[in-house]
Protein backbone atom coordinates (compact mmCIF):
# COMPACT_ATOMS: atom_id res chain seq x y z
CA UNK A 1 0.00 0.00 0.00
CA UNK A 2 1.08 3.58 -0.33
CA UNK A 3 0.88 6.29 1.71
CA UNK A 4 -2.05 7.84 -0.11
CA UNK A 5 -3.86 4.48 0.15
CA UNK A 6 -3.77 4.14 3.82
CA UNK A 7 -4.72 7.95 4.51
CA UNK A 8 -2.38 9.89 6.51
CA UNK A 9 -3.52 10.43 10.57
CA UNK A 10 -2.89 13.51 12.48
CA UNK A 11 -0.85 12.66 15.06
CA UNK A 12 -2.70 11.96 18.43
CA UNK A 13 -3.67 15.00 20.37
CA UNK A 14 -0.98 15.83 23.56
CA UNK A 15 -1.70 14.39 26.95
CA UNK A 16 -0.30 17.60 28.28
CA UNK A 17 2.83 18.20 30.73
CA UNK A 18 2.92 15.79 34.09
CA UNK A 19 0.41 13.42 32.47
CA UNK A 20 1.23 9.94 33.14
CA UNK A 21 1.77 7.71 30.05
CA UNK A 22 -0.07 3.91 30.58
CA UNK A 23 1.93 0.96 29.40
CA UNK A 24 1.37 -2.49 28.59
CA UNK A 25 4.55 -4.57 28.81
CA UNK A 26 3.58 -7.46 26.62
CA UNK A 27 6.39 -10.66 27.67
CA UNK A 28 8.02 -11.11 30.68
CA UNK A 29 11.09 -13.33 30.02
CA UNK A 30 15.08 -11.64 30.31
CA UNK A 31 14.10 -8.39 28.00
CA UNK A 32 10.50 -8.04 29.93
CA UNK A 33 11.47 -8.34 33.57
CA UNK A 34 14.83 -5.74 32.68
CA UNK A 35 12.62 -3.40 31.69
CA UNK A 36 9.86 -3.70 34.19
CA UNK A 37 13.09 -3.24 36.71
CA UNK A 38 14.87 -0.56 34.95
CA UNK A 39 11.51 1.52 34.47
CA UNK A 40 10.55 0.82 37.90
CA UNK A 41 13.52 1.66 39.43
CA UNK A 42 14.12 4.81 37.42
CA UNK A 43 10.37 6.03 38.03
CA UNK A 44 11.72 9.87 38.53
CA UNK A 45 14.31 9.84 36.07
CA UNK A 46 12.23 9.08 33.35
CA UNK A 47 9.57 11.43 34.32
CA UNK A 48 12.01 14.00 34.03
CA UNK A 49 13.01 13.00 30.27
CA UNK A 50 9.81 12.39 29.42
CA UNK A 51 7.77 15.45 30.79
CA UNK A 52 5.70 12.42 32.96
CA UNK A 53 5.47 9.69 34.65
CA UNK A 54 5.43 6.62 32.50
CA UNK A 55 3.50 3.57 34.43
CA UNK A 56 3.52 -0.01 33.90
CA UNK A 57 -0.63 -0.56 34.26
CA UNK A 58 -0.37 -4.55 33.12
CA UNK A 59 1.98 -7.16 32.51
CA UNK A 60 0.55 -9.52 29.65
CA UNK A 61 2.31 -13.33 30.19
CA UNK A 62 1.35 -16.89 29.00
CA UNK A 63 0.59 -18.16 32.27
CA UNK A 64 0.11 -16.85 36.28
CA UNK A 65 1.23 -20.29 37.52
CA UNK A 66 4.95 -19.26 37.61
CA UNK A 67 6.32 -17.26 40.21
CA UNK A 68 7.27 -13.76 39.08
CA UNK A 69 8.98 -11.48 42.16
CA UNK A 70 8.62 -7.94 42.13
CA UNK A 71 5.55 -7.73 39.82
CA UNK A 72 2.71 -7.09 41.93
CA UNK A 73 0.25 -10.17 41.07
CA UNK A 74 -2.58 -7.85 39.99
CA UNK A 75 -0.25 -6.27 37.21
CA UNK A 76 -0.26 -10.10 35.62
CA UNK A 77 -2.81 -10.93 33.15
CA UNK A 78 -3.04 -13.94 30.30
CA UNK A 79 -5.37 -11.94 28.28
CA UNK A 80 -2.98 -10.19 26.20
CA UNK A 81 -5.76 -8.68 23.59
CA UNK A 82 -7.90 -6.84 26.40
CA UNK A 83 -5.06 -5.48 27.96
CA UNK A 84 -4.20 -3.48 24.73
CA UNK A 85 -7.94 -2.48 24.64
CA UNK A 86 -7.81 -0.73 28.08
CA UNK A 87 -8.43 3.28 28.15
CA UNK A 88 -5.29 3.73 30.39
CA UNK A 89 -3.09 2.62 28.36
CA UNK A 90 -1.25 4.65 25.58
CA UNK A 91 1.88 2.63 24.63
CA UNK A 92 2.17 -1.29 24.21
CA UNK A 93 5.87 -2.60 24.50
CA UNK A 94 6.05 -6.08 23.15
CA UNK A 95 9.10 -8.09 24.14
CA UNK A 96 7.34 -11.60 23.85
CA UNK A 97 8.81 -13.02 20.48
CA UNK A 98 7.92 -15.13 17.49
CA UNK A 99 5.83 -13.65 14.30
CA UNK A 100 2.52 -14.42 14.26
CA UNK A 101 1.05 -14.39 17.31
CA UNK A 102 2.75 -10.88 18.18
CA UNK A 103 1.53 -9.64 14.71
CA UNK A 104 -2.09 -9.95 16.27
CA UNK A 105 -1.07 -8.25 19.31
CA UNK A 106 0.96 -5.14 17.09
CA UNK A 107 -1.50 -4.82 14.89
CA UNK A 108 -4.27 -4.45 16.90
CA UNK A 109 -2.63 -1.80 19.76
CA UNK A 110 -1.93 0.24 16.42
CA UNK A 111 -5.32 0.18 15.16
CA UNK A 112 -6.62 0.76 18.74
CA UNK A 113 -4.61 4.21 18.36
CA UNK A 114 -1.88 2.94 20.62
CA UNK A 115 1.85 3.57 19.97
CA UNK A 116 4.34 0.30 19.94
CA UNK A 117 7.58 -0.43 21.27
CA UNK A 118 8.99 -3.39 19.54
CA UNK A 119 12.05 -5.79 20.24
CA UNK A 120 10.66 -8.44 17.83
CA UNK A 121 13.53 -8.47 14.72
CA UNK A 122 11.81 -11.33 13.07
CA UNK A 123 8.25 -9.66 13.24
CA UNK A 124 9.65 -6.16 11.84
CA UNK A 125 11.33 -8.29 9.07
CA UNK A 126 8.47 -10.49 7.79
CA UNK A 127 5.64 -7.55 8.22
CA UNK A 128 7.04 -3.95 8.61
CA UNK A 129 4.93 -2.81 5.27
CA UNK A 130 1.43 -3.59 7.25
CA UNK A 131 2.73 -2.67 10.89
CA UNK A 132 4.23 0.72 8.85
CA UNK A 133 0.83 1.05 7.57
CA UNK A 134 -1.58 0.62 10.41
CA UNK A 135 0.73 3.21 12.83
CA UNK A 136 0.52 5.43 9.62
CA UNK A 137 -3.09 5.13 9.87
CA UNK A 138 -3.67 5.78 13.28
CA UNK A 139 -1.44 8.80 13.34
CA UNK A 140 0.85 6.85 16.09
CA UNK A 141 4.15 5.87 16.71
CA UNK A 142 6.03 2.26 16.07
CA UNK A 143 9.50 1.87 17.45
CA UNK A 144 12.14 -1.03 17.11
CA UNK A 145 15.24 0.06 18.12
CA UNK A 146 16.01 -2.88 19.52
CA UNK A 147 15.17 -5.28 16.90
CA UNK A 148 18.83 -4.67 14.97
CA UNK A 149 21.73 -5.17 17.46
CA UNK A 150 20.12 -4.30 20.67
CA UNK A 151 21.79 -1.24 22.60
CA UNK A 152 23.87 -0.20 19.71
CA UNK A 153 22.01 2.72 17.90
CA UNK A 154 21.71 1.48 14.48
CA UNK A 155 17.60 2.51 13.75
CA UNK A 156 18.04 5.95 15.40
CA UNK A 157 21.09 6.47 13.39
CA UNK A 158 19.60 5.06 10.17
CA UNK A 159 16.29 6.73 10.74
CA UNK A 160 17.29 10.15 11.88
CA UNK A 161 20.96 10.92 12.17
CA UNK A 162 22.40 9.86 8.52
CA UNK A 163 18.53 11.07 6.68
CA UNK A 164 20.26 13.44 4.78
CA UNK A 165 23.00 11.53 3.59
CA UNK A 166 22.93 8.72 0.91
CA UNK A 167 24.28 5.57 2.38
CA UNK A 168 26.03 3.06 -0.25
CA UNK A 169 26.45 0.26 1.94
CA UNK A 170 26.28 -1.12 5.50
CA UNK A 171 27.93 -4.17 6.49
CA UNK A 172 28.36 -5.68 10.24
CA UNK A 173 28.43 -8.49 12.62
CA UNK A 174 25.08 -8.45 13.91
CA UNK A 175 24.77 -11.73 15.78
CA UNK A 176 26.74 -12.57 18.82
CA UNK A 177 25.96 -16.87 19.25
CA UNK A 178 28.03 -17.04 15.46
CA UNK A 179 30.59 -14.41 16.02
CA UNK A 180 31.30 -16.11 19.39
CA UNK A 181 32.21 -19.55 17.95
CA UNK A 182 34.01 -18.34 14.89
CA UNK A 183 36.11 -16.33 17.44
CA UNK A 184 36.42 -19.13 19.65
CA UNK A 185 37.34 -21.25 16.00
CA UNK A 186 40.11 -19.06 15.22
CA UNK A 187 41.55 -17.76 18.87
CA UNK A 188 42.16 -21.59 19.78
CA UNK A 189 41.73 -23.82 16.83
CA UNK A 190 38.60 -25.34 17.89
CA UNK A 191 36.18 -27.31 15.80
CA UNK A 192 32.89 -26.02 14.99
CA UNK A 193 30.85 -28.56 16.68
CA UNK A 194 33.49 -27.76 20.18
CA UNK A 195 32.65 -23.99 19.63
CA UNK A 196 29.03 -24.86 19.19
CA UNK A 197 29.38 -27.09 22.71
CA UNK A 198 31.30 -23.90 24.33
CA UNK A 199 28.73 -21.52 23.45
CA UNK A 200 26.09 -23.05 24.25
CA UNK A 201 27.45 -24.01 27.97
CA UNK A 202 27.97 -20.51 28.60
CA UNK A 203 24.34 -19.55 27.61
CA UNK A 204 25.54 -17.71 23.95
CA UNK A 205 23.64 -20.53 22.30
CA UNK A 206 20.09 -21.00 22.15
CA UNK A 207 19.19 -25.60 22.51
CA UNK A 208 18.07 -24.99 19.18
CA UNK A 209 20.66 -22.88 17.89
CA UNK A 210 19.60 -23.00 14.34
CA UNK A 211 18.10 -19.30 13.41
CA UNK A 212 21.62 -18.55 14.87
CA UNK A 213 24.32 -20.67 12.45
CA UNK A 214 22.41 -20.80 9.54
CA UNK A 215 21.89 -16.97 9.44
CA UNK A 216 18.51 -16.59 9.65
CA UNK A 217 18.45 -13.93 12.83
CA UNK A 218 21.15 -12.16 10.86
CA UNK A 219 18.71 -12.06 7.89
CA UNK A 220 16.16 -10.39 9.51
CA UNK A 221 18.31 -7.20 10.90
CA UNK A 222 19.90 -7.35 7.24
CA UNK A 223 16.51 -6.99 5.92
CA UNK A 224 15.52 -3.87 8.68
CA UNK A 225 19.36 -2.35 7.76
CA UNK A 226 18.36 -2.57 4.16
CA UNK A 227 15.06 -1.13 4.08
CA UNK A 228 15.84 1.79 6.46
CA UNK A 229 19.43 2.07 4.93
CA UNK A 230 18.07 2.81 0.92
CA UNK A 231 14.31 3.75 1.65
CA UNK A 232 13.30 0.45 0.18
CA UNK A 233 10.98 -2.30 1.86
CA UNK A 234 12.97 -5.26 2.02
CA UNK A 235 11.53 -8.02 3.63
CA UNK A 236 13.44 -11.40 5.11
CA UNK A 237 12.81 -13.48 2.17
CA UNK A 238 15.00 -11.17 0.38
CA UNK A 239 17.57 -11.62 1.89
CA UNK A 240 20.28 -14.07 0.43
CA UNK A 241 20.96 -16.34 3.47
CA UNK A 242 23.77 -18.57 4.30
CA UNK A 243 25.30 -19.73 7.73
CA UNK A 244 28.31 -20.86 9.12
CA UNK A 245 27.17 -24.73 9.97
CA UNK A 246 29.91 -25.65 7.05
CA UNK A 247 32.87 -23.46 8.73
CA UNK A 248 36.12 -25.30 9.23
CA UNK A 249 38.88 -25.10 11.53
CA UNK A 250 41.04 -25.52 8.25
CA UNK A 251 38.51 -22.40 6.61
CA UNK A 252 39.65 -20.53 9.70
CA UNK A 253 43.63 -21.11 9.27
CA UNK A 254 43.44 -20.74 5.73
CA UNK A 255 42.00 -17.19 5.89
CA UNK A 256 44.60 -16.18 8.88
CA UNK A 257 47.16 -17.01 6.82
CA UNK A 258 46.29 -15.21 4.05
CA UNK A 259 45.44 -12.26 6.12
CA UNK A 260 42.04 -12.72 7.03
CA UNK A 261 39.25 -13.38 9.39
CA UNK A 262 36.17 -15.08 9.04
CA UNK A 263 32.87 -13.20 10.33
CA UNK A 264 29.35 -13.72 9.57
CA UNK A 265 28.53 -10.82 7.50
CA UNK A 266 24.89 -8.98 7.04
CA UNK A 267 25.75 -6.94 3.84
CA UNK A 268 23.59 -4.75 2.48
CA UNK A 269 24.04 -2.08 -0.66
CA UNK A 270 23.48 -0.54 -3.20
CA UNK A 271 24.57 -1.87 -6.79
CA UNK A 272 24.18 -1.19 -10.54
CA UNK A 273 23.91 -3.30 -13.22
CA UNK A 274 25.29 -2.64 -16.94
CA UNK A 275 23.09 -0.68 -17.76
CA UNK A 276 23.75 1.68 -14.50
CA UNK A 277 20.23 0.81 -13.42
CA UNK A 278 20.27 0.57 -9.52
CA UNK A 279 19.16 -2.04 -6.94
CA UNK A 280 19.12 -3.14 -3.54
CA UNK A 281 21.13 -6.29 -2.34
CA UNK A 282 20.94 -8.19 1.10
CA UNK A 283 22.46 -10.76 2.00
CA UNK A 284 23.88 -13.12 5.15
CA UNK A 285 27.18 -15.06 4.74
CA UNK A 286 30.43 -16.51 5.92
CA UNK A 287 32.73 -13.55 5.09
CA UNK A 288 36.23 -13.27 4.67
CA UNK A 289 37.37 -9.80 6.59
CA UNK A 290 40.87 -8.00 5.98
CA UNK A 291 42.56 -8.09 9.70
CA UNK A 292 43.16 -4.38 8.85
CA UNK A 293 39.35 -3.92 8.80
CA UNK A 294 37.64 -2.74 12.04
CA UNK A 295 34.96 -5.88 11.30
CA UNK A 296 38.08 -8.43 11.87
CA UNK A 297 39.00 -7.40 15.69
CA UNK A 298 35.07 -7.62 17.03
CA UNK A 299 35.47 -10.50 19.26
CA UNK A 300 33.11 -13.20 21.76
CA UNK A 301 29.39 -12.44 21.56
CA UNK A 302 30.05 -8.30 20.43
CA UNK A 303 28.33 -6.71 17.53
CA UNK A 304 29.36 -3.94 15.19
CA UNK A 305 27.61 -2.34 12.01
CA UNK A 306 29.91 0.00 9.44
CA UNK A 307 28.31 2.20 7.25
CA UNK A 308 29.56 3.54 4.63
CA UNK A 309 27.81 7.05 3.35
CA UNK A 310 28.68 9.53 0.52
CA UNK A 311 28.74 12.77 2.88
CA UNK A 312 29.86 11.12 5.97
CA UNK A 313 32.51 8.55 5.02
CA UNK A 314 32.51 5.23 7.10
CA UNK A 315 31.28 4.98 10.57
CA UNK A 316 31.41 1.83 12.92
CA UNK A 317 29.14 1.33 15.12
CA UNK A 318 29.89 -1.00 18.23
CA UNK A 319 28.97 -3.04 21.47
CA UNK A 320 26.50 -5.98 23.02
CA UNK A 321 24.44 -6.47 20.19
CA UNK A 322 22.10 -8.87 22.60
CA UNK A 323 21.37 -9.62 26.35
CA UNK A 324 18.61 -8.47 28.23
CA UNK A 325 20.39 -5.34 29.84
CA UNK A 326 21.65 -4.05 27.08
CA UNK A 327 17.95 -5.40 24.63
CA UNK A 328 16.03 -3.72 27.65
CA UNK A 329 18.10 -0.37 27.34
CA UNK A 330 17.17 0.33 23.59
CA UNK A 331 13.25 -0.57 24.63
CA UNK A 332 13.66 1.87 27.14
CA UNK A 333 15.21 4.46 24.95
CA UNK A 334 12.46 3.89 22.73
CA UNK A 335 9.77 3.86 25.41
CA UNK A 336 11.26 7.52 26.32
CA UNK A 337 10.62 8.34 22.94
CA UNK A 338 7.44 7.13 22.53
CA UNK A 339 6.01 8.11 25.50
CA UNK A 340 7.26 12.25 24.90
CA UNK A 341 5.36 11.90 21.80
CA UNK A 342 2.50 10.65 23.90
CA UNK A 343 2.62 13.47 26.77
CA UNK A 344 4.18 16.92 24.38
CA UNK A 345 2.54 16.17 21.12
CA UNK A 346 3.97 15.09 17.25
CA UNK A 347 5.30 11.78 16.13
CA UNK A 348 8.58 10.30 15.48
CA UNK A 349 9.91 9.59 11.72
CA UNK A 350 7.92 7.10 9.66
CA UNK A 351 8.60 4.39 7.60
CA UNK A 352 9.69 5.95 4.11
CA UNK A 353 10.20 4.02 1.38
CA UNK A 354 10.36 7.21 -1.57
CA UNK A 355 13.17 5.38 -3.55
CA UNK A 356 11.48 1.97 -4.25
CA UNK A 357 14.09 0.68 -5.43
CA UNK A 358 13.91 -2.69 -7.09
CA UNK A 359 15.79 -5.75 -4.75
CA UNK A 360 18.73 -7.52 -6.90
CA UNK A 361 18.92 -10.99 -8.07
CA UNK A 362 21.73 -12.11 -5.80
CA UNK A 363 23.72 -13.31 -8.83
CA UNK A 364 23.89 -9.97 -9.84
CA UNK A 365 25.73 -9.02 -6.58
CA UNK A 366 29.71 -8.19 -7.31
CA UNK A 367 32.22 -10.22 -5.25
CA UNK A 368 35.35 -12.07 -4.77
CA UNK A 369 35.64 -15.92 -4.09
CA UNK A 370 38.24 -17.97 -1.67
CA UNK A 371 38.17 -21.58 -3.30
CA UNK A 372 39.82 -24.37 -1.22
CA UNK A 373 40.31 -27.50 -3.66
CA UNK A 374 41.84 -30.41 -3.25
CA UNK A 375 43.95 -31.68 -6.68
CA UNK A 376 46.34 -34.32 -7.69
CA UNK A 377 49.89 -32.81 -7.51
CA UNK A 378 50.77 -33.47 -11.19
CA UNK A 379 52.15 -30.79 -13.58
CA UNK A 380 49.33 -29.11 -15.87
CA UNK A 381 46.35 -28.92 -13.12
CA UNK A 382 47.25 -25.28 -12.31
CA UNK A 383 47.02 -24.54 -16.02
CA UNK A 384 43.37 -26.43 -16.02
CA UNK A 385 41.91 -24.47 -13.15
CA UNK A 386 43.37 -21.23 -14.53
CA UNK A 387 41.72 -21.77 -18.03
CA UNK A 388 38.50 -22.67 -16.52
CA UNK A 389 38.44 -19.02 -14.71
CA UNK A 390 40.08 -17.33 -17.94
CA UNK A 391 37.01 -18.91 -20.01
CA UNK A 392 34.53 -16.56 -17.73
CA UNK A 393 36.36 -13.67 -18.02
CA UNK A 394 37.56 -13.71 -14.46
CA UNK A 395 40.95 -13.18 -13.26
CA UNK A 396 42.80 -14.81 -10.37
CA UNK A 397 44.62 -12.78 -7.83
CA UNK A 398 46.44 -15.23 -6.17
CA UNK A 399 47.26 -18.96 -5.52
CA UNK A 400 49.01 -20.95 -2.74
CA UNK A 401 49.50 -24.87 -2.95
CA UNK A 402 50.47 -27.07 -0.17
CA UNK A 403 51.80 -30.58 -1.30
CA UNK A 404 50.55 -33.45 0.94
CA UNK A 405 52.18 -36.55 -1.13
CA UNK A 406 50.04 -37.46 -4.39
CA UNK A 407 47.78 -34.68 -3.30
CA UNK A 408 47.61 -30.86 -3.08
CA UNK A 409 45.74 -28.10 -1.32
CA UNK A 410 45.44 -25.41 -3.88
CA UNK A 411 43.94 -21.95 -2.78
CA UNK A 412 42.43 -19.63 -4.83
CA UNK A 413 41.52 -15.70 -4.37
CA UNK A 414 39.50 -14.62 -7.43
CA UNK A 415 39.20 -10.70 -8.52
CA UNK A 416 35.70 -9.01 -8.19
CA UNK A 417 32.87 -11.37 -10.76
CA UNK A 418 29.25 -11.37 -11.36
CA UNK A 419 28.14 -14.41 -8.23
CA UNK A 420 26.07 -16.20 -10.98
CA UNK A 421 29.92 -16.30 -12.86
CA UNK A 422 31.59 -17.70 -9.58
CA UNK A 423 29.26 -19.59 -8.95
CA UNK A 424 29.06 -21.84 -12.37
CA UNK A 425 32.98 -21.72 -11.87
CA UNK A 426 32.75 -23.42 -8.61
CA UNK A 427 29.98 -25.82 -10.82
CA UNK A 428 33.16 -26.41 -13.55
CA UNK A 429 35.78 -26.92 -11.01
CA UNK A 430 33.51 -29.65 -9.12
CA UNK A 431 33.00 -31.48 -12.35
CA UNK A 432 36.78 -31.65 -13.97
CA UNK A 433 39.14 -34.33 -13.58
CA UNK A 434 42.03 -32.37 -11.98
CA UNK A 435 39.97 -31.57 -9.02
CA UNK A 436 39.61 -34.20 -6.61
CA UNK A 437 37.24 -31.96 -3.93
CA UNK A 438 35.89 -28.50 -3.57
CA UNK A 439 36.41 -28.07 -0.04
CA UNK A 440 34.96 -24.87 0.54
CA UNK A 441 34.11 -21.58 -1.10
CA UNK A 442 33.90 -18.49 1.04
CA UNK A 443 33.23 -14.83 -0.04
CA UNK A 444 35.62 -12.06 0.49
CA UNK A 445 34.41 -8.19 1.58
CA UNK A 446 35.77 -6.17 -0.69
């Protein structure tokens, strides 16, 4: 829908100075209870920023049988939907997770005239055209700074500081569970499965760490990045998406010793094609990172985003990109926001998606491969391999070979190529005699 199809709302008339804004703290797990603590605690302090008290008047959770200290058992409801549809309350903070069921919840506090505070990535992702849409409607605000990399400003900056520059490209680290065990991978020479076992003792990893390793939380910040980034809607299944399950201890030395570190990368830019026409790519995979590059030294479970911009050069942006302190202080931040809206009047930058820009076809996407093959060591395969890049038009930038008796590791670094181009290369190499195994391929940021 656009803008003049959905009708444009006047923004909600001012509560007035010292008016006390009602909130509905939908979830109670580690984000919930950190900000029912924090907001609690720091009653007059937020008052002050705010112009008001803001007041927790319900507590929506899936059950009452579990013991919840420090929330005063009339605060606790199951009914999640009638909560929302109380008079006193203005703002609905959802914290509880999952799409569909929070969707319902969203959805309706908008179209009850009731501004949102979101942490949900994977609900902003999958349906921020309709939740755009409804607070557009209703003249009210939606925030999510916390849905990208938790405490580290990324929406705010995206949203308000950088609006009048044009951003080219933003790349980062934006999940801790994967930059944890490739960090652990290449600090002690671990196996992936041990790093796995490591992170998930120490509570980085989920039991089910799968939206973790095979990219897919990454995916859905790459997707919010990219749609605030180029004033394009971008949703998750845009997103190119590929995790780092397949990761090596020998992918990790490799790279080192050609200068590099592995980090799962959310990249997101803009691109032309031949005809100069331009697009919007996003995408989520194993990356190799020049040690020179600020990217390479973010370590354990930290996150970091660098944008690059035409007026402002690059920027890095960096800290704990999860948690529920440092989740709960961007939902605060946003609550703040919200909730001055609320009491003084006006609303806080929409969604705005002017340049419509068309998304890429991934194979469209310019980059550089690191190819890991196994060959016989015989005279003439080096001349094979380079005649089956040289046939694409693609140059090689460098080689090293390791002999291991009738065998031979032989590493390629290709120059910058079309992916569909690499990626039929790869195809070639797999199929031809002189190569015995494509170990791995891994892209390089360039």
């Amino acid at each position: 829908m656009t803008e003049q199809q959905v009708g444009k709302a006047q923004p909600r008339a001012a509560k007035g100075e010292g008016a006390t804004v009602g909130v509905a703290l939908l979830g109670y797990g580690t984000v919930g209870a950190e900000v029912f603590r924090l907001l609690g605690e720091n009653r007059d302090a937020f008052a002050a920023r705010i112009g008001g008290p803001a007041e927790i008047r319900g507590v929506a959770v899936s059950t009452l049988d579990k013991e919840r200290p420090g929330v005063p058992r009339e605060l606790l409801t199951t009914d999640a939907k009638a909560l929302i549809a109380r008079d006193d309350i203005d703002l609905v903070v959802e914290v509880i997770g999952g799409i569909d069921y929070p969707r319902e919840l969203v959805l309706e506090a908008l179209k009850s005239g009731k501004s949102v505070v979101t942490a949900n990535k994977a609900l902003v992702a999958a349906h921020a055209d309709e939740l755009a849409d409804a607070a557009e409607a209703a003249g009210v605000d939606l925030y999510f700074e916390a849905a990208v990399a938790a405490a580290i400003p990324v929406v705010g900056m995206l949203r308000r500081s950088l609006a009048g520059d044009q951003i080219q490209r933003i790349s980062g680290i934006v999940n801790g569970t994967t930059n944890f065990i490739l960090d652990a991978m290449e600090s002690t020479g671990a196996s992936y499965d041990d790093a796995l076992a490591e992170a998930t003792r120490l509570g980085y990893a989920e039991a089910d760490p799968t939206a973790d390793v095979e990219g897919h939380d990454a995916a859905s910040k790459a997707a919010i990045m990219a749609s605030l980034g180029f004033h394009t809607r971008v949703k998750f299944e845009d997103v190119y998406c590929e995790g780092i399950s397949s990761v090596t201890a020998d992918d990790i030395k490799a790279a080192n010793e050609a200068g590099y570190s592995i980090k799962l990368l959310a990249i997101c830019e803009r691109i032309q094609d031949e005809s100069g026409v331009e697009s919007v790519t996003a995408r989520v995979h194993p990356t190799l990172v020049p040690q020179e590059h600020p990217l390479a030294s973010v370590s354990k479970s930290f996150n970091a985003i660098f944008v690059e911009a035409e007026a402002a050069g690059s920027l890095m942006f960096y800290g704990n990109g999860a948690g529920g302190n440092p989740t709960a202080s961007a939902v605060l931040g946003d609550v703040v926001g919200a909730s001055r809206n609320i009491v003084h009047g006006g609303r806080a930058p929409g969604e705005n998606t002017y340049a419509n820009l068309p998304i890429a076809d991934f194979g469209q996407v310019q980059t550089r491969y690191h190819i890991d093959m196994e060959v016989p060591d015989r005279t003439g395969v080096l001349a094979t391999i380079s005649n089956t890049f040289a046939a694409q038009g693609v140059s090689i930038r460098t080689v090293r070979q390791e002999e291991f008796g009738g065998t031979a590791r032989l590493i390629v670094v290709t120059h910058s190529a079309r992916e569909h181009v690499l990626a039929a290369i790869v195809e070639q190499l797999g199929n031809l005699e002189d190569v015995i195994n494509v170990n791995s391929v891994i892209r390089l940021d360039h």
